[in-house]
N, C-alpha and C. Protein backbone atom coordinates (compact mmCIF):
# COMPACT_ATOMS: atom_id res chain seq x y z
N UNK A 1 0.83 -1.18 0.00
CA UNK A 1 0.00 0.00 0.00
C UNK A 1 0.87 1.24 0.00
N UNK A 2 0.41 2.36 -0.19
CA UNK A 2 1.05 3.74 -0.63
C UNK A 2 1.56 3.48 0.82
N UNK A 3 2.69 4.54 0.35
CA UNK A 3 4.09 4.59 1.99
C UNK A 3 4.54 3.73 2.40
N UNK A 4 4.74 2.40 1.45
CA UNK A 4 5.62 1.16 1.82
C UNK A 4 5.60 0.44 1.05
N UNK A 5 6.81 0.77 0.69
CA UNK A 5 7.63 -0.62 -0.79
C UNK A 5 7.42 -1.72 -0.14
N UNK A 6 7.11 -2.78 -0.78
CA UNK A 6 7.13 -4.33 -0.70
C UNK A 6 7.00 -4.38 0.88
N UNK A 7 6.04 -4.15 1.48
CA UNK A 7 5.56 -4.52 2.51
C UNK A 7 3.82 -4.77 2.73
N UNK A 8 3.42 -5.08 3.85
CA UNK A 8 2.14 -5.94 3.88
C UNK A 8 1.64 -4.99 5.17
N UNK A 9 0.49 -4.60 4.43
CA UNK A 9 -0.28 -3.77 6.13
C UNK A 9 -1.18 -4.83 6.32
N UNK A 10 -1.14 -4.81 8.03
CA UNK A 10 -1.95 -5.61 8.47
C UNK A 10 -2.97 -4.52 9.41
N UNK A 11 -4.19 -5.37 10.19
CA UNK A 11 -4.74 -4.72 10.84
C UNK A 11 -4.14 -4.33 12.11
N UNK A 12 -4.06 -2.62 12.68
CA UNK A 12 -3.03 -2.06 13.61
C UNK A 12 -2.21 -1.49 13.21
N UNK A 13 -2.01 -1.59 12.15
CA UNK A 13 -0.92 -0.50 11.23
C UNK A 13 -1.69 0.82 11.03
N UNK A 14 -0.95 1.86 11.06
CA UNK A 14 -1.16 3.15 10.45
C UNK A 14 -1.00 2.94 9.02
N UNK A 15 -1.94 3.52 8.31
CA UNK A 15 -2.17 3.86 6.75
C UNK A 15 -2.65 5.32 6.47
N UNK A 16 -2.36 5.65 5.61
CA UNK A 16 -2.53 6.97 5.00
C UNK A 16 -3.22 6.70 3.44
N UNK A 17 -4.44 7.28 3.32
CA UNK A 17 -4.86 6.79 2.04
C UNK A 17 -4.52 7.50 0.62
N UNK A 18 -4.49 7.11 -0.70
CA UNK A 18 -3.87 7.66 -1.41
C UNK A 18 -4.53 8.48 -1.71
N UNK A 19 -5.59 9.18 -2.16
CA UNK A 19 -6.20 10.21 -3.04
C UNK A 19 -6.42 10.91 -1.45
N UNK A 20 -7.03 10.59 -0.42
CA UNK A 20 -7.58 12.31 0.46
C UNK A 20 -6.52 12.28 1.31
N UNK A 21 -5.22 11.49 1.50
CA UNK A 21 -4.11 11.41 2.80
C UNK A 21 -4.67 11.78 4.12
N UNK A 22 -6.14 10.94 4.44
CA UNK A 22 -6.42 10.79 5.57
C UNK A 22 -5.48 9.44 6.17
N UNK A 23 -5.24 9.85 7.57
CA UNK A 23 -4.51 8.77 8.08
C UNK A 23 -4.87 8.39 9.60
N UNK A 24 -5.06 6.85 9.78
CA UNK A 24 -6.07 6.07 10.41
C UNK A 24 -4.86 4.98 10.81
N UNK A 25 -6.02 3.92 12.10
CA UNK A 25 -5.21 2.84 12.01
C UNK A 25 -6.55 1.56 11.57
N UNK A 26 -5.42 0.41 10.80
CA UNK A 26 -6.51 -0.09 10.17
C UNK A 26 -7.53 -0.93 11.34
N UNK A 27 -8.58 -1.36 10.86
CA UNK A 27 -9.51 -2.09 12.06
C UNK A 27 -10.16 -3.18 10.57
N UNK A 28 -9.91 -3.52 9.67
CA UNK A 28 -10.29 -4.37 8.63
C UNK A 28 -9.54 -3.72 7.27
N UNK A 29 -9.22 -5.23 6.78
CA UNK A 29 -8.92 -5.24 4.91
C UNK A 29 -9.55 -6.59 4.49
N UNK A 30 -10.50 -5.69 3.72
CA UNK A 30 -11.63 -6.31 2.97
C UNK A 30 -10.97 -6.33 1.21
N UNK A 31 -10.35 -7.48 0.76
CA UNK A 31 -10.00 -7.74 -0.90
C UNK A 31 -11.62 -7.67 -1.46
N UNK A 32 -11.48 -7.50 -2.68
CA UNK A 32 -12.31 -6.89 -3.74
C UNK A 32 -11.97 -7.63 -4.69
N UNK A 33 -13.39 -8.79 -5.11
CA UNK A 33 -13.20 -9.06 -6.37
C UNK A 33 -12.01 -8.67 -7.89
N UNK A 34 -12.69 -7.33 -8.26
CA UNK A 34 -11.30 -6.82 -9.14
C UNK A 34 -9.88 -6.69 -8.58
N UNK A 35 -9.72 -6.69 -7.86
CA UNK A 35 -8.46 -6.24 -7.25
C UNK A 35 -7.57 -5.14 -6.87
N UNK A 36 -8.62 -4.58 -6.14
CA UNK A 36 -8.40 -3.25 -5.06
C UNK A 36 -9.07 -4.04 -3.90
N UNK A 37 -8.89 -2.84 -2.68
CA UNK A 37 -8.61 -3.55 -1.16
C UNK A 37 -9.68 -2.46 -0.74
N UNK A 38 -10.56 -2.68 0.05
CA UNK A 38 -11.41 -2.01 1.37
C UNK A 38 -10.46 -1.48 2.22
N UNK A 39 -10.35 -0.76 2.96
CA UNK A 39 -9.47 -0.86 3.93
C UNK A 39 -10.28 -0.18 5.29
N UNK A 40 -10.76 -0.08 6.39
CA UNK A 40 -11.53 0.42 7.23
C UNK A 40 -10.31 0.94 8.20
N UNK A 41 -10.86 2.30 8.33
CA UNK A 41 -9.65 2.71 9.27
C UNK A 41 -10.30 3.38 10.38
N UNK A 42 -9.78 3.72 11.71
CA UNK A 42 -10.12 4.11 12.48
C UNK A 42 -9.45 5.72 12.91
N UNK A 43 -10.26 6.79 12.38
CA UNK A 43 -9.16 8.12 12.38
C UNK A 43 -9.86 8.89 13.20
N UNK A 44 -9.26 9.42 14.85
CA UNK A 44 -9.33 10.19 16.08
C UNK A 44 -11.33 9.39 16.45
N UNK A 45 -11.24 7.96 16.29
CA UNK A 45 -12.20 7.55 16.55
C UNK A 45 -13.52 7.36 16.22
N UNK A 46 -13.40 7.82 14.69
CA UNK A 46 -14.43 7.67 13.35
C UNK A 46 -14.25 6.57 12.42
N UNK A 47 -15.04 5.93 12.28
CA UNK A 47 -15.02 5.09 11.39
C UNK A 47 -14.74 5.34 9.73
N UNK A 48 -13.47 5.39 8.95
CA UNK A 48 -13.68 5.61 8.00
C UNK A 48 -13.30 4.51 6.52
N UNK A 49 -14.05 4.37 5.20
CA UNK A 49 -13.71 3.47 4.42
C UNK A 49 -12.78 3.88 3.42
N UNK A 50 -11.92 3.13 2.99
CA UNK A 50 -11.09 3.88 1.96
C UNK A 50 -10.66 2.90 0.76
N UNK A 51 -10.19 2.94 -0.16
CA UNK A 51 -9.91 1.79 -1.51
C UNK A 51 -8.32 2.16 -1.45
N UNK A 52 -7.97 0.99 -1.70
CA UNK A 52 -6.61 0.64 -2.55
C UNK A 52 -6.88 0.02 -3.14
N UNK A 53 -5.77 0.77 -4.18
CA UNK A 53 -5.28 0.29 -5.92
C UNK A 53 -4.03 0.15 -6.16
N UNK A 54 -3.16 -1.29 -6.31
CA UNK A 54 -2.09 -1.34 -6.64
C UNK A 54 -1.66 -0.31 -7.74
């Protein structure tokens, strides 16, 4: 995911999303048929959803 070469976010990691650079920690990664990622993050205690795209 954006902000880390060849590495693997898991849930508890900080992520920063690519298009609004809101940044959360994850609480779910949900894969997607086509192949982009859900990612549910938790930012100052809001629930928020976001997509990755290799």
């Amino acid at each position: 995911m954006a902000g880390r070469k060849s590495a693997l976010y898991k849930v508890g990691d900080t992520y920063t999303s690519q298009k609004s650079k809101v940044t959360g920690v994850i609480k779910e990664i949900v894969p997607n048929a086509n192949g982009s990622v859900r990612v549910k993050l938790d930012v100052e205690g809001n629930t928020r959803w976001t997509t990755w795209k290799a």
